[in-house]
Protein backbone atom coordinates (compact mmCIF):
# COMPACT_ATOMS: atom_id res chain seq x y z
CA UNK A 1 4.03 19.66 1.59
CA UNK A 2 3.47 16.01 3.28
CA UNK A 3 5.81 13.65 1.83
CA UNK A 4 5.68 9.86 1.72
CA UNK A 5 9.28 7.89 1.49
CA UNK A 6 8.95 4.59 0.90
CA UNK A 7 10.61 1.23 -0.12
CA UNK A 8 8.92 -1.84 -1.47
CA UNK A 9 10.44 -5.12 -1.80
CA UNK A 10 8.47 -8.64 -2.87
CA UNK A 11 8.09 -11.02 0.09
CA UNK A 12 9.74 -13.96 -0.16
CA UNK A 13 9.23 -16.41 2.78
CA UNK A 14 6.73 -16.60 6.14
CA UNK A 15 9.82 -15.73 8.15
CA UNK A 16 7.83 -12.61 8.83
CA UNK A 17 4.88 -14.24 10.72
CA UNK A 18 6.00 -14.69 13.86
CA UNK A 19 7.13 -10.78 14.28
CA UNK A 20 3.57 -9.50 13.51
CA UNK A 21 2.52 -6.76 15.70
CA UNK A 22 -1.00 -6.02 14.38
CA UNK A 23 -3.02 -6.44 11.21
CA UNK A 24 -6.47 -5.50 9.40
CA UNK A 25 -8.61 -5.62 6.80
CA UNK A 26 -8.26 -2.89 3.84
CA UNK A 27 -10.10 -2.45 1.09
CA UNK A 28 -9.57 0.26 -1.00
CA UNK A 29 -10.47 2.23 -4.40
CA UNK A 30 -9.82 4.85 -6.77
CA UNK A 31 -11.61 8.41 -7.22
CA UNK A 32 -9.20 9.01 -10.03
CA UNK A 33 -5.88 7.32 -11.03
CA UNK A 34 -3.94 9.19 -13.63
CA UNK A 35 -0.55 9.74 -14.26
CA UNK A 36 1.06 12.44 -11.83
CA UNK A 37 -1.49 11.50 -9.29
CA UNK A 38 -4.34 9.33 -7.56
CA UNK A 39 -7.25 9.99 -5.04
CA UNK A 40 -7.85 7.01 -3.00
CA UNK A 41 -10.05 5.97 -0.52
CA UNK A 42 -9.44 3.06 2.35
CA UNK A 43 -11.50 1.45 4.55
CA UNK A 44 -9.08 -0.67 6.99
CA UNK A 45 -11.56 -2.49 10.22
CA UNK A 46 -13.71 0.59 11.35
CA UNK A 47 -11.50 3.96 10.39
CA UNK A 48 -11.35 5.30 6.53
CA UNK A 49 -9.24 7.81 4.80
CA UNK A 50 -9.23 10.08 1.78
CA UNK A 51 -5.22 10.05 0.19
CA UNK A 52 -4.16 12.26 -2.05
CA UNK A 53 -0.59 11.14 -3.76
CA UNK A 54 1.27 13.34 -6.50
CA UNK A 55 3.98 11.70 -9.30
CA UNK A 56 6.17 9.10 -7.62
CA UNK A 57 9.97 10.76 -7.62
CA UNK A 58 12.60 7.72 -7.07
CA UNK A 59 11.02 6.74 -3.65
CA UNK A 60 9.48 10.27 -3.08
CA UNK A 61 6.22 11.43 -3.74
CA UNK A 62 3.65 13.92 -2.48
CA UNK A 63 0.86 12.14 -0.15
CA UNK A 64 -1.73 14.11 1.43
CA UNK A 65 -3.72 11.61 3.79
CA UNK A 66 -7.43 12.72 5.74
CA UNK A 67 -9.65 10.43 8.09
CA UNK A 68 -13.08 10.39 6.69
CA UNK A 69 -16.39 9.42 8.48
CA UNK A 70 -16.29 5.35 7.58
CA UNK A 71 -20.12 5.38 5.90
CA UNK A 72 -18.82 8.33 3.43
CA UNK A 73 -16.02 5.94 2.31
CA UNK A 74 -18.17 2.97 2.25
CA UNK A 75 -20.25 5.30 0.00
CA UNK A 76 -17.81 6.50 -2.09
CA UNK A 77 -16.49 2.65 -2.79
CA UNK A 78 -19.78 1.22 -3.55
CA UNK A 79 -20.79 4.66 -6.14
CA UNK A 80 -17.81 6.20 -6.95
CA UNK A 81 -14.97 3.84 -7.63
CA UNK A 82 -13.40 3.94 -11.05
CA UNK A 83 -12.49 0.31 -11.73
CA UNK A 84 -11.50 -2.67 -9.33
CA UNK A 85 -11.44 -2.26 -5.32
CA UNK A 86 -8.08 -3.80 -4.21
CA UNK A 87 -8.67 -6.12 -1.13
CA UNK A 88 -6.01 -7.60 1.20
CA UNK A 89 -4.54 -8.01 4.82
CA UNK A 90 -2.13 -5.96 6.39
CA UNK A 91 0.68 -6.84 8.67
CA UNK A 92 2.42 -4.53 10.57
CA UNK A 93 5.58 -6.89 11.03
CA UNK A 94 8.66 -4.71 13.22
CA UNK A 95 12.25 -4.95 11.85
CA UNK A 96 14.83 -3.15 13.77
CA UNK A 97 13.50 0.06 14.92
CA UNK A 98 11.17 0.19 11.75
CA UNK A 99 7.48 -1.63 11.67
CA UNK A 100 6.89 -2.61 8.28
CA UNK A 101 3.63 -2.78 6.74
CA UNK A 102 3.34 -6.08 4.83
CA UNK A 103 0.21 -6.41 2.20
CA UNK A 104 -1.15 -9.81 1.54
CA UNK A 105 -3.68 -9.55 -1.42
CA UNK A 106 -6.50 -11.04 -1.99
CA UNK A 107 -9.15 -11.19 -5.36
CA UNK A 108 -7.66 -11.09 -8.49
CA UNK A 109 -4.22 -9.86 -6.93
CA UNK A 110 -3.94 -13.33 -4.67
CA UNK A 111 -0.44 -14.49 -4.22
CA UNK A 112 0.92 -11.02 -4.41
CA UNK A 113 3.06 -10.39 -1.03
CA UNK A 114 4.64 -6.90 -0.95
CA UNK A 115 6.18 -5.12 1.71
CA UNK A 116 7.14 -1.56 2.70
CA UNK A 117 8.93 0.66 4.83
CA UNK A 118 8.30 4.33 5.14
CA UNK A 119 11.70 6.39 5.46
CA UNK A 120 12.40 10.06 7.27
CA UNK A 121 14.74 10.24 5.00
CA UNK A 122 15.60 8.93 1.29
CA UNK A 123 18.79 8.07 2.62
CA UNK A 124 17.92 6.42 6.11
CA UNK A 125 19.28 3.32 6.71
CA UNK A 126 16.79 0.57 7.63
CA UNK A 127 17.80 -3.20 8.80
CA UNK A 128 16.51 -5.11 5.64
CA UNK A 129 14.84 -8.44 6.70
CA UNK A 130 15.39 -11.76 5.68
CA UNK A 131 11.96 -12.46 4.56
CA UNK A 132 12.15 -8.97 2.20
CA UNK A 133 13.37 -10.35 -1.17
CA UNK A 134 13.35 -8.19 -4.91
CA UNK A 135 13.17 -4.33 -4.11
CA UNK A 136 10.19 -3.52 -6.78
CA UNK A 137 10.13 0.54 -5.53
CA UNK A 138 10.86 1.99 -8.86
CA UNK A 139 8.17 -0.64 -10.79
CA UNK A 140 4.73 0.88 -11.41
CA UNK A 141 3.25 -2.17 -11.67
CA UNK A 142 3.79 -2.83 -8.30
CA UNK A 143 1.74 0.35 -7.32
CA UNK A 144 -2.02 -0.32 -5.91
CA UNK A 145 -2.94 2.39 -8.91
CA UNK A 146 -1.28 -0.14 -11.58
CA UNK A 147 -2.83 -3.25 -9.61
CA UNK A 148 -6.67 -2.45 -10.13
CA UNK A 149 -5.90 -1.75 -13.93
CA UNK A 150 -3.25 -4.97 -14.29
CA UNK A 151 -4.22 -7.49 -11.35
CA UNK A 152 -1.22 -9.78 -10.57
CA UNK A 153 -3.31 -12.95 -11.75
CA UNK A 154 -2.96 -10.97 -15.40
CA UNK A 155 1.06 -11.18 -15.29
């Protein structure tokens, strides 16, 4: 089983700018978002995937992830999408010997900042950055599935 171990933290400065390594454009939307698990599909610049992700365990959960032809997934956004598409920017912003992907939303989730670390291990240790403020890991509402339901600007 493929398993995705991550932590997510609110951003809480621009400290993080000036480490940025690369970035793009995702949108993305959901096939099906229920409890216990969610079918996604990204676009991010010119690639797409199809993710698969199972009930969220502490910072564990299942994650099955497939590259898709890019003019399927533009198909399945535009016709198959239950609900909002999430847009934003990603950074990938290097900490240590980690690279962080940092998510700066835009739409109805604007002045959301999140970012994220994946882990080898639930109990890796990872240099936590200045810029990386409130860990929000065990807060649904933090989750891209909760976000196209309950947009930030909603809060």
């Amino acid at each position: 089983m493929a398993l995705e171990i991550e932590r997510k933290f609110l951003v809480v400065s621009d400290d993080w700018q000036a480490q940025v390594e690369g970035e793009s454009v995702i949108k993305q939307g959901y096939l099906a978002n229920r409890p216990g698990a969610t079918v996604r599909v990204r676009v991010a610049g010119e690639r797409a995937w199809l993710n698969i992700k199972g009930a969220t365990l502490g910072i564990c959960r299942s994650e099955y992830e497939y590259e898709i032809p890019l003019v399927d997934a533009e198909e399945m956004l535009a016709t198959l999408v239950s609900g909002a598409i999430i847009h934003k920017v990603r950074y990938r912003v290097r900490c240590g010997v980690h690279l962080w992907d940092l998510d700066v939303f835009a739409g109805e989730n604007q002045g959301l900042c999140l970012a994220e670390v994946e882990l080898a291990d639930e109990h890796e240790s990872f240099e936590r950055p200045v810029w990386a403020g409130r860990e929000v890991s065990a807060e649904p509402r933090y989750y891209n599935a909760s976000l196209i339901e309950h947009p930030y600007s909603t809060w």
